[in-house]
Protein backbone atom coordinates (compact mmCIF):
# COMPACT_ATOMS: atom_id res chain seq x y z
CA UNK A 1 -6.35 36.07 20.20
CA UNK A 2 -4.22 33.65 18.40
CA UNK A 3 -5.21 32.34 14.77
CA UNK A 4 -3.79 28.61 14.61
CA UNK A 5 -3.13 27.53 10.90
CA UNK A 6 -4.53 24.88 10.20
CA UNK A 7 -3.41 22.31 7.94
CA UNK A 8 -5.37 20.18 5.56
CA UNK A 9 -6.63 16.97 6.27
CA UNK A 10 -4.70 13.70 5.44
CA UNK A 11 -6.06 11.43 2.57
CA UNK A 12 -5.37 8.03 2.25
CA UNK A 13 -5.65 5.89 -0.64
CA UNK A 14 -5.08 1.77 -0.93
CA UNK A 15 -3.71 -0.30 -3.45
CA UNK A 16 -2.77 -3.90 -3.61
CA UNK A 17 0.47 -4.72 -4.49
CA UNK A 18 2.31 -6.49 -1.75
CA UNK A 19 5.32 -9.54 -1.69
CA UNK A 20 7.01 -10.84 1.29
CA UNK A 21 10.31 -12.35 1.94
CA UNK A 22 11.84 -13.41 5.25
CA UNK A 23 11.56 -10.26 7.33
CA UNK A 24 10.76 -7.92 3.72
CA UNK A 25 7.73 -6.53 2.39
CA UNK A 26 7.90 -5.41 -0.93
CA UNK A 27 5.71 -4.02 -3.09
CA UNK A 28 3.48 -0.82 -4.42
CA UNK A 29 2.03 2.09 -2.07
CA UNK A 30 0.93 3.03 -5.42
CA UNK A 31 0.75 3.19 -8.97
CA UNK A 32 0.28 5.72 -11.82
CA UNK A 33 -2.79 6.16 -14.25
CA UNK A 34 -5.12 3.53 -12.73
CA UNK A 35 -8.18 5.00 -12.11
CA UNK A 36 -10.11 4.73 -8.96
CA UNK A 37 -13.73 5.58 -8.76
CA UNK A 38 -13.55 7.61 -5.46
CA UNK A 39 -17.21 7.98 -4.80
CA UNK A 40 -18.81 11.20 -4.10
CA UNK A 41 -19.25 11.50 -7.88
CA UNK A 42 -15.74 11.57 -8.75
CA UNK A 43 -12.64 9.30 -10.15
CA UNK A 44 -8.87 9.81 -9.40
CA UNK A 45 -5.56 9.12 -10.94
CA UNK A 46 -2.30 9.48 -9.74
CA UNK A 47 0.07 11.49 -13.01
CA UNK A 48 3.81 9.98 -12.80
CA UNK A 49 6.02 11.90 -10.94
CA UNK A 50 3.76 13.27 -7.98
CA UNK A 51 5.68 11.04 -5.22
CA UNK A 52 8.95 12.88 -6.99
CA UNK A 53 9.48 15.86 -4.02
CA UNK A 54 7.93 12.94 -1.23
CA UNK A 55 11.23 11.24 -1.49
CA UNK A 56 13.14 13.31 0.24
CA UNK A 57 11.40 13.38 3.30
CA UNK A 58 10.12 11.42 6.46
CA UNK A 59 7.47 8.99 5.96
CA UNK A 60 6.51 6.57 7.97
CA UNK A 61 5.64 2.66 7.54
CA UNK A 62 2.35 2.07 9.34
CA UNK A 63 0.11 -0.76 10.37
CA UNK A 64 -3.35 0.40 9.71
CA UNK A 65 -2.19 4.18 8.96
CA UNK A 66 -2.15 3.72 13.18
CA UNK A 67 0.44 6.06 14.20
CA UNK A 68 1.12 3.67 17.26
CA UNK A 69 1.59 0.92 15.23
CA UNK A 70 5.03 2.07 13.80
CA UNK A 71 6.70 -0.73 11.41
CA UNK A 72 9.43 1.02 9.74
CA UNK A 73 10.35 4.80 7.89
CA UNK A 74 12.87 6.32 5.70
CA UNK A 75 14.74 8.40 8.59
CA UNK A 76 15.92 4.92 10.12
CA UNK A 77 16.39 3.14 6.78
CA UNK A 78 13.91 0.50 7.31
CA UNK A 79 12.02 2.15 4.92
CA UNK A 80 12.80 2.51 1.05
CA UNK A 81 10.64 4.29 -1.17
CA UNK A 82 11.42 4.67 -4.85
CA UNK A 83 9.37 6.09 -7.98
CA UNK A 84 9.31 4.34 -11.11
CA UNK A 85 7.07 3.79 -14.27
CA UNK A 86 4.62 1.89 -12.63
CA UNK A 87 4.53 4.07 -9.39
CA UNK A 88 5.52 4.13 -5.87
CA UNK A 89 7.58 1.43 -5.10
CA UNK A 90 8.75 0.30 -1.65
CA UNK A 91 10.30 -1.94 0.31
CA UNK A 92 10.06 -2.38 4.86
CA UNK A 93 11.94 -4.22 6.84
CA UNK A 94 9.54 -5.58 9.32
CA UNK A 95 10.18 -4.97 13.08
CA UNK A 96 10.23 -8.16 15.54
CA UNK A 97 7.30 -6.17 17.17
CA UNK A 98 3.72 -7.42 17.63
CA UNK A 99 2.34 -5.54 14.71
CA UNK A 100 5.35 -6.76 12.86
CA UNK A 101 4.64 -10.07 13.43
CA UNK A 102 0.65 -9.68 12.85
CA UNK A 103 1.84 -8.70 9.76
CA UNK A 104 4.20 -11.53 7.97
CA UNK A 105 1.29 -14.02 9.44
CA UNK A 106 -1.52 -11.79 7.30
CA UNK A 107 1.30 -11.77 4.47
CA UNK A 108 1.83 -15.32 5.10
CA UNK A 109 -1.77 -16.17 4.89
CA UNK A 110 -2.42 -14.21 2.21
CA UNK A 111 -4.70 -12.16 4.34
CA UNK A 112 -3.31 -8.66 3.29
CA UNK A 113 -5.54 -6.58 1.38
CA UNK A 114 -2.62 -4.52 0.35
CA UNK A 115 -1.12 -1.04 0.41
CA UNK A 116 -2.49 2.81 1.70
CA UNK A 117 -0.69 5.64 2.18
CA UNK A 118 -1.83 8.55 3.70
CA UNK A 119 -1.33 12.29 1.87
CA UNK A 120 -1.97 15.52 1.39
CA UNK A 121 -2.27 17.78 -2.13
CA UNK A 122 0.02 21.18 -1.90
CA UNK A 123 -1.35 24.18 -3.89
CA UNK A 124 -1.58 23.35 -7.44
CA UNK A 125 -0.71 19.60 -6.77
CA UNK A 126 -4.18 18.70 -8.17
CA UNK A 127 -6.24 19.62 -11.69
CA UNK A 128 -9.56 18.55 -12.20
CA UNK A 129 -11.68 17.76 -15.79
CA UNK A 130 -15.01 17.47 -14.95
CA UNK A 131 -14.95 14.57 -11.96
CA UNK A 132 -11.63 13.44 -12.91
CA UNK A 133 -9.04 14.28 -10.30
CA UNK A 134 -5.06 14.07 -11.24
CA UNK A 135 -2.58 14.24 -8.41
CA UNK A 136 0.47 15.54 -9.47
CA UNK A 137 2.27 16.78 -6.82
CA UNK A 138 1.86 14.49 -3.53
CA UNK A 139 2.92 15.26 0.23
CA UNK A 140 3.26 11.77 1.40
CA UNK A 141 2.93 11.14 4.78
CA UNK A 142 2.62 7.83 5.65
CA UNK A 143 2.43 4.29 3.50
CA UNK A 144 0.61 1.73 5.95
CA UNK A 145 0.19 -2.28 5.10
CA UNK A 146 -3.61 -2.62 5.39
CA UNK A 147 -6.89 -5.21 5.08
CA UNK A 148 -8.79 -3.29 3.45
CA UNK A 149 -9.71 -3.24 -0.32
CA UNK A 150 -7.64 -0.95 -2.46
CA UNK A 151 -8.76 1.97 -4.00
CA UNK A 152 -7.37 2.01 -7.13
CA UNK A 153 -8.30 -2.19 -8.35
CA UNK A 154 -5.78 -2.16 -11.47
CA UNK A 155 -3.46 -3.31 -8.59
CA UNK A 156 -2.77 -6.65 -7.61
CA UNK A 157 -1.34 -8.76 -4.51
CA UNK A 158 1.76 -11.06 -4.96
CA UNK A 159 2.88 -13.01 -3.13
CA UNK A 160 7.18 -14.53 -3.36
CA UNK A 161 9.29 -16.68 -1.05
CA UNK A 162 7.44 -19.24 0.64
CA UNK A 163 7.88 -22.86 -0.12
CA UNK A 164 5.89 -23.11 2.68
CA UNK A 165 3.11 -21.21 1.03
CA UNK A 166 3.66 -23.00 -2.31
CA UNK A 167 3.55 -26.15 -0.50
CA UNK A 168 0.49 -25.34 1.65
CA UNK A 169 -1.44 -24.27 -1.87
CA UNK A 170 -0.14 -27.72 -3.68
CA UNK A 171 -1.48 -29.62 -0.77
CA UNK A 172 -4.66 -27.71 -0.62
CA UNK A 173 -5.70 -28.20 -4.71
CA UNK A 174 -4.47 -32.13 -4.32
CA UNK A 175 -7.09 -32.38 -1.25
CA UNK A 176 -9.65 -30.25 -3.37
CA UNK A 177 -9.28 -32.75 -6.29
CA UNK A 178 -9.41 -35.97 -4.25
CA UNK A 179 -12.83 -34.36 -2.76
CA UNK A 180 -14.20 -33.66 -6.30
CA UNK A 181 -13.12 -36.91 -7.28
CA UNK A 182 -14.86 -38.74 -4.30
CA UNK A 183 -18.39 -37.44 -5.83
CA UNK A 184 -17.83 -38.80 -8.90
């Protein structure tokens, strides 16, 4: 009789922190000392410094943390991941692939509801005081561009590039006021 190790489940958290450019995505998977009220009971942060081992490895770029869905990772270069003050910082060069393109329309439309990334907590990664959780030490996985809402809400969506988007949103508060100003 064998015994199979088995490894700990994958979390996934979202945040919402996403530009586009051309081809680019660029933005935050995540970022440090926001809290996030978790549910359950219990809040998380993330301390700065637990993407810091992460780096070094292969993560993947995902479209909906759908391992099928593929859109970049760090192996082939079409995924850069970086750790600064604010948190994890990345940037994907999005593939002329369905999902790819599924995704600069969502970015385009300012559909996205921003950034996950899938994880798990190595042995004394985590401490706890009372329901407050602090990762410290993160095995990153996976980041994946998602619609959902984000976790931790002290993030925010951006959006750069587009004159085409500026344009569109001109147009749309001139049509706006010429409505309001028909009911007068």
């Amino acid at each position: 009789m064998s015994t199979a190790i088995l490894s700990p489940p994958v979390e996934r958290r979202s945040f919402c922190e996403v530009r586009f450019d051309a081809r680019r995505l660029q933005g935050y998977a995540a970022t440090f000392g926001s809290m996030a009220n978790m549910g359950a009971g219990y809040q998380e942060r993330i301390a700065p410094g637990a993407f810091r081992e992460a780096l070094s490895g292969d993560v993947l770029a995902l479209l909906d943390h759908d391992l099928g869905k593929v859109l970049g990772r760090t192996r082939s270069g079409t995924l850069t991941l970086s750790e600064d003050s604010k948190g994890l910082a990345f940037s994907l060069e999005v593939p002329d692939t369905q999902a790819g393109r599924d995704v600069l329309a969502l970015a385009e439309r300012g559909d996205l509801g921003g950034m996950s990334f899938g994880f798990t907590v190595p042995d004394g990664g985590e401490s706890w005081q009372g329901t407050v959780r602090t990762l410290r030490s993160i095995s990153l996985k996976e980041i994946s561009v998602v619609s959902a809402w984000p976790a931790y809400p002290e993030t925010e969506l951006a959006l750069r590039n587009a004159q085409a988007f500026v344009e569109r949103k001109a147009r749309q508060r001139r049509l706006t006021l010429a409505e309001l100003s028909a009911w007068d």
